[in-house]
Protein backbone atom coordinates (compact mmCIF):
# COMPACT_ATOMS: atom_id res chain seq x y z
CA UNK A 1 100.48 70.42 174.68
CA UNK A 2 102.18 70.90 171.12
CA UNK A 3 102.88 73.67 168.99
CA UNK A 4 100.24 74.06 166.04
CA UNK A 5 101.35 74.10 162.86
CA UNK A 6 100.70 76.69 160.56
CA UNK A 7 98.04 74.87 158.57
CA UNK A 8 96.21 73.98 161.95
CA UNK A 9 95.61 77.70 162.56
CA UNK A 10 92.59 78.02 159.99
CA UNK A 11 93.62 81.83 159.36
CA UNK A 12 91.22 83.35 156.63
CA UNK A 13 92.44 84.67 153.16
CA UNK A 14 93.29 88.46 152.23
CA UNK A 15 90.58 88.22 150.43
CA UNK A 16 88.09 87.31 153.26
CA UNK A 17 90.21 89.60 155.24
CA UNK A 18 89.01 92.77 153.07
CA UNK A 19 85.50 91.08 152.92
CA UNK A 20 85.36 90.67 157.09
CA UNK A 21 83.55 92.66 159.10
CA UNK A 22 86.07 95.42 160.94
CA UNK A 23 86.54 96.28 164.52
CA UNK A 24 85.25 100.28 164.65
CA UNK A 25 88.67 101.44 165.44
CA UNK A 26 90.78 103.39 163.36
CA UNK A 27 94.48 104.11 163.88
CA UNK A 28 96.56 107.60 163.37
CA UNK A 29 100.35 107.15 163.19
CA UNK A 30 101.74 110.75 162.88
CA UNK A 31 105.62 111.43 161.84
CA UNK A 32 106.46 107.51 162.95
CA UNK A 33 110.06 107.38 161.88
CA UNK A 34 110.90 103.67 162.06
CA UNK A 35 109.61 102.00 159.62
CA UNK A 36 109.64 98.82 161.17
CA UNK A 37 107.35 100.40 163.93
CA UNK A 38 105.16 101.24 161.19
CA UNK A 39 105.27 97.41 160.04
CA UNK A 40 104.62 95.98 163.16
CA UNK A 41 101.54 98.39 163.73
CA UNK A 42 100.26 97.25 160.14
CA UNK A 43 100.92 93.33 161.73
CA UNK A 44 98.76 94.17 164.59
CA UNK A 45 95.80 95.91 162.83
CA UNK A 46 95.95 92.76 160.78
CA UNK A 47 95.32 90.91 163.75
CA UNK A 48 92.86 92.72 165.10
CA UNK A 49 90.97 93.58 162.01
CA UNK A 50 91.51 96.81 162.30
CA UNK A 51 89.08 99.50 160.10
CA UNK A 52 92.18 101.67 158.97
CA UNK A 53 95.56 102.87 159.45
CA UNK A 54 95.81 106.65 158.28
CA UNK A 55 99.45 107.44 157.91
CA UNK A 56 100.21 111.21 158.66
CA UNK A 57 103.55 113.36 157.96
CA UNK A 58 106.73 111.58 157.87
CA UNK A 59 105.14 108.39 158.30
CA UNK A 60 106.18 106.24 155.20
CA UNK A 61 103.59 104.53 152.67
CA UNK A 62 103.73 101.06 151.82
CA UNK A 63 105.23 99.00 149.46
CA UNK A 64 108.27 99.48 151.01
CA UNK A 65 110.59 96.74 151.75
CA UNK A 66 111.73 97.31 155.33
CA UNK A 67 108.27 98.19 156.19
CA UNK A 68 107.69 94.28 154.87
CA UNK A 69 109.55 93.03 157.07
CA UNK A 70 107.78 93.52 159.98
CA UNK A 71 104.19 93.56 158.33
CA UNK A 72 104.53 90.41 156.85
CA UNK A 73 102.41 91.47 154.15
CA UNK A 74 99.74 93.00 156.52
CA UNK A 75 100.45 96.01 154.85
CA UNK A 76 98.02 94.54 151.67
CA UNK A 77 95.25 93.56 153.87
CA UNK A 78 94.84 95.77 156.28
CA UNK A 79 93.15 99.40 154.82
CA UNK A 80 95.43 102.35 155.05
CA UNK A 81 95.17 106.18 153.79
CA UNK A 82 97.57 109.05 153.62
CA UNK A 83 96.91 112.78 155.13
CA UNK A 84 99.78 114.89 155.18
CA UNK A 85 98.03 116.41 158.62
CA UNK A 86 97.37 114.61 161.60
CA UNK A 87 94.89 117.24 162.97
CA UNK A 88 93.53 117.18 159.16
CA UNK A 89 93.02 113.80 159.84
CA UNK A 90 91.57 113.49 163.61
CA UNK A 91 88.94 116.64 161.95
CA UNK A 92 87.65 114.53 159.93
CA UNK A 93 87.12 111.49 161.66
CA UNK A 94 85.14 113.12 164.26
CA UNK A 95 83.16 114.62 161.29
CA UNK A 96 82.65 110.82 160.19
CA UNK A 97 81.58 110.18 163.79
CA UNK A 98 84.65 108.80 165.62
CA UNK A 99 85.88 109.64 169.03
CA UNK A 100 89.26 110.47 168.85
CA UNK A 101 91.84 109.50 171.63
CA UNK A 102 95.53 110.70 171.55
CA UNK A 103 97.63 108.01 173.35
CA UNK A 104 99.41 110.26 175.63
CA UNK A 105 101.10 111.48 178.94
CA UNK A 106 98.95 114.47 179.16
CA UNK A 107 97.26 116.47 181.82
CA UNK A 108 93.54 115.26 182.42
CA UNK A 109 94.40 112.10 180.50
CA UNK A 110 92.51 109.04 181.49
CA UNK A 111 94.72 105.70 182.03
CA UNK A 112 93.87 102.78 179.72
CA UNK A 113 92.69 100.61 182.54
CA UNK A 114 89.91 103.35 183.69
CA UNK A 115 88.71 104.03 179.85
CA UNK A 116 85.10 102.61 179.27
CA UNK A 117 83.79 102.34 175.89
CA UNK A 118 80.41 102.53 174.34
CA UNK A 119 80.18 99.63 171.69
CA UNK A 120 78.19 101.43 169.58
CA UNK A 121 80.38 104.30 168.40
CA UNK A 122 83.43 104.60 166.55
CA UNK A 123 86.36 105.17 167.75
CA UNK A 124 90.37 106.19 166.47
CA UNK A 125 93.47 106.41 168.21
CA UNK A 126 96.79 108.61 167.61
CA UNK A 127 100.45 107.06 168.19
CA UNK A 128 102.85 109.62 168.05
CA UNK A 129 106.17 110.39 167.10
CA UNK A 130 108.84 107.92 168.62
CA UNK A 131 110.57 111.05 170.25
CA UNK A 132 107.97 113.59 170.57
CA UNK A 133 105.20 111.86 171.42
CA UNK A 134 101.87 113.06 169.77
CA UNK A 135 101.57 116.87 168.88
CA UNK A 136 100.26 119.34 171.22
CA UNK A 137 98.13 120.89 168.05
CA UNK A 138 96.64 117.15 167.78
CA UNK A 139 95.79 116.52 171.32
CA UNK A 140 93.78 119.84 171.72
CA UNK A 141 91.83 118.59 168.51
CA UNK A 142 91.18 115.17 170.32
CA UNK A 143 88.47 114.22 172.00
CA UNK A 144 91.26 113.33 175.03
CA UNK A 145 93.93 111.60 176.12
CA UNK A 146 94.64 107.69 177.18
CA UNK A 147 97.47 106.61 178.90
CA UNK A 148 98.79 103.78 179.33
CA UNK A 149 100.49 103.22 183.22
CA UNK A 150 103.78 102.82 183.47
CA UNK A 151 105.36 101.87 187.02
CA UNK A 152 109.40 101.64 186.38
CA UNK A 153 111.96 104.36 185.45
CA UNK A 154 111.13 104.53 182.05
CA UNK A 155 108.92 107.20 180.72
CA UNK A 156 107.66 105.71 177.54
CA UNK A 157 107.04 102.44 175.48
CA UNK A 158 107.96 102.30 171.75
CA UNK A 159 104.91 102.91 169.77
CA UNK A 160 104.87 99.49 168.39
CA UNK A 161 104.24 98.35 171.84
CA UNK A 162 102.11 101.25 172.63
CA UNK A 163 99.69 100.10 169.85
CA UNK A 164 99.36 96.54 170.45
CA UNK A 165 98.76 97.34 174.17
CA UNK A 166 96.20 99.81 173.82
CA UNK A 167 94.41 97.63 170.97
CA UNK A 168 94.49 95.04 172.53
CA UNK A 169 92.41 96.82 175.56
CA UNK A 170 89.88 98.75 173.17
CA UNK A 171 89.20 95.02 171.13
CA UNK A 172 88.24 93.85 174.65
CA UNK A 173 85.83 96.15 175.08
CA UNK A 174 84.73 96.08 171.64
CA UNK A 175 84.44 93.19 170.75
CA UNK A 176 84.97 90.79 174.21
CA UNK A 177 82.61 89.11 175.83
CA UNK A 178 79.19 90.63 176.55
CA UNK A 179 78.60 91.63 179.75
CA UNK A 180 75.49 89.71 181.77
């Protein structure tokens, strides 16, 4: 086994990128403080080919240069907007058709593992705030809660994390394989 080198990896351009058809998820980062959180979450979407990141509140805008640094210039492929309001924004991706999911430690919530997706509808996902979590207003305008379990002392994962993990699990039943 050997490390492939970079031009082994056959990655397609940003310009195919934009061009490439998009996994029907959208992300909602709401008053994300770090801004290398906000990076990474851009790096992942990339990955992923996410539909859209819609930034909400506090949560910074690219070009920035510590957002960079993380995103690795997956801030320029991957599709973002801006809405001041997170529940502004989950209204009216449910008006577009999206199911809306606030990742969350909430009552009722259904743990990432158990979730079951339809592949053909749209879905979106809200990461909150790195201290807060996501808003109480925003969760009672979702269409529920996933969470993701957690077995040590810990009560939380940093959203970065949270994002990749829960992506990772909604790509796979998105876009895995087909079942028999």
């Amino acid at each position: 086994m050997r490390k492939l080198k970079i031009t082994e990896l056959n990655r397609i351009s940003a310009e195919e990128f934009k061009e490439a058809e998009k996994l029907p998820l959208v992300i909602v980062l709401d008053d994300i403080r770090s801004l290398h959180n906000i990076g990474s979450v851009f790096r992942t979407s990339d990955a992923f080919r996410i539909e859209c990141i819609y930034l909400c509140g506090i949560t910074a805008t690219p070009p920035h240069p510590e957002m960079h640094k993380t995103a690795l210039g997956a801030e320029f492929t991957v599709d973002w907007k801006y809405v001041n309001n997170a529940v502004e924004a989950v209204d009216n991706l449910q008006r577009e058709g999206y199911i809306v999911y606030s990742v969350e430690q909430a009552q009722g919530s259904v743990m990432l593992n158990e979730v079951e997706l339809d592949r053909t509808k749209k879905y979106a996902i809200v990461m909150g705030n790195e201290v807060k979590g996501v808003q109480q207003e925003v969760i009672d305008h979702s269409d529920g809660c996933i969470e993701i379990p957690q077995y040590g002392t810990k009560h939380s994962l940093n959203v970065s994390v949270t994002a990749g993990i829960v992506i990772w699990e909604l790509f796979n039943q998105l876009k895995g394989k087909k079942e028999s």
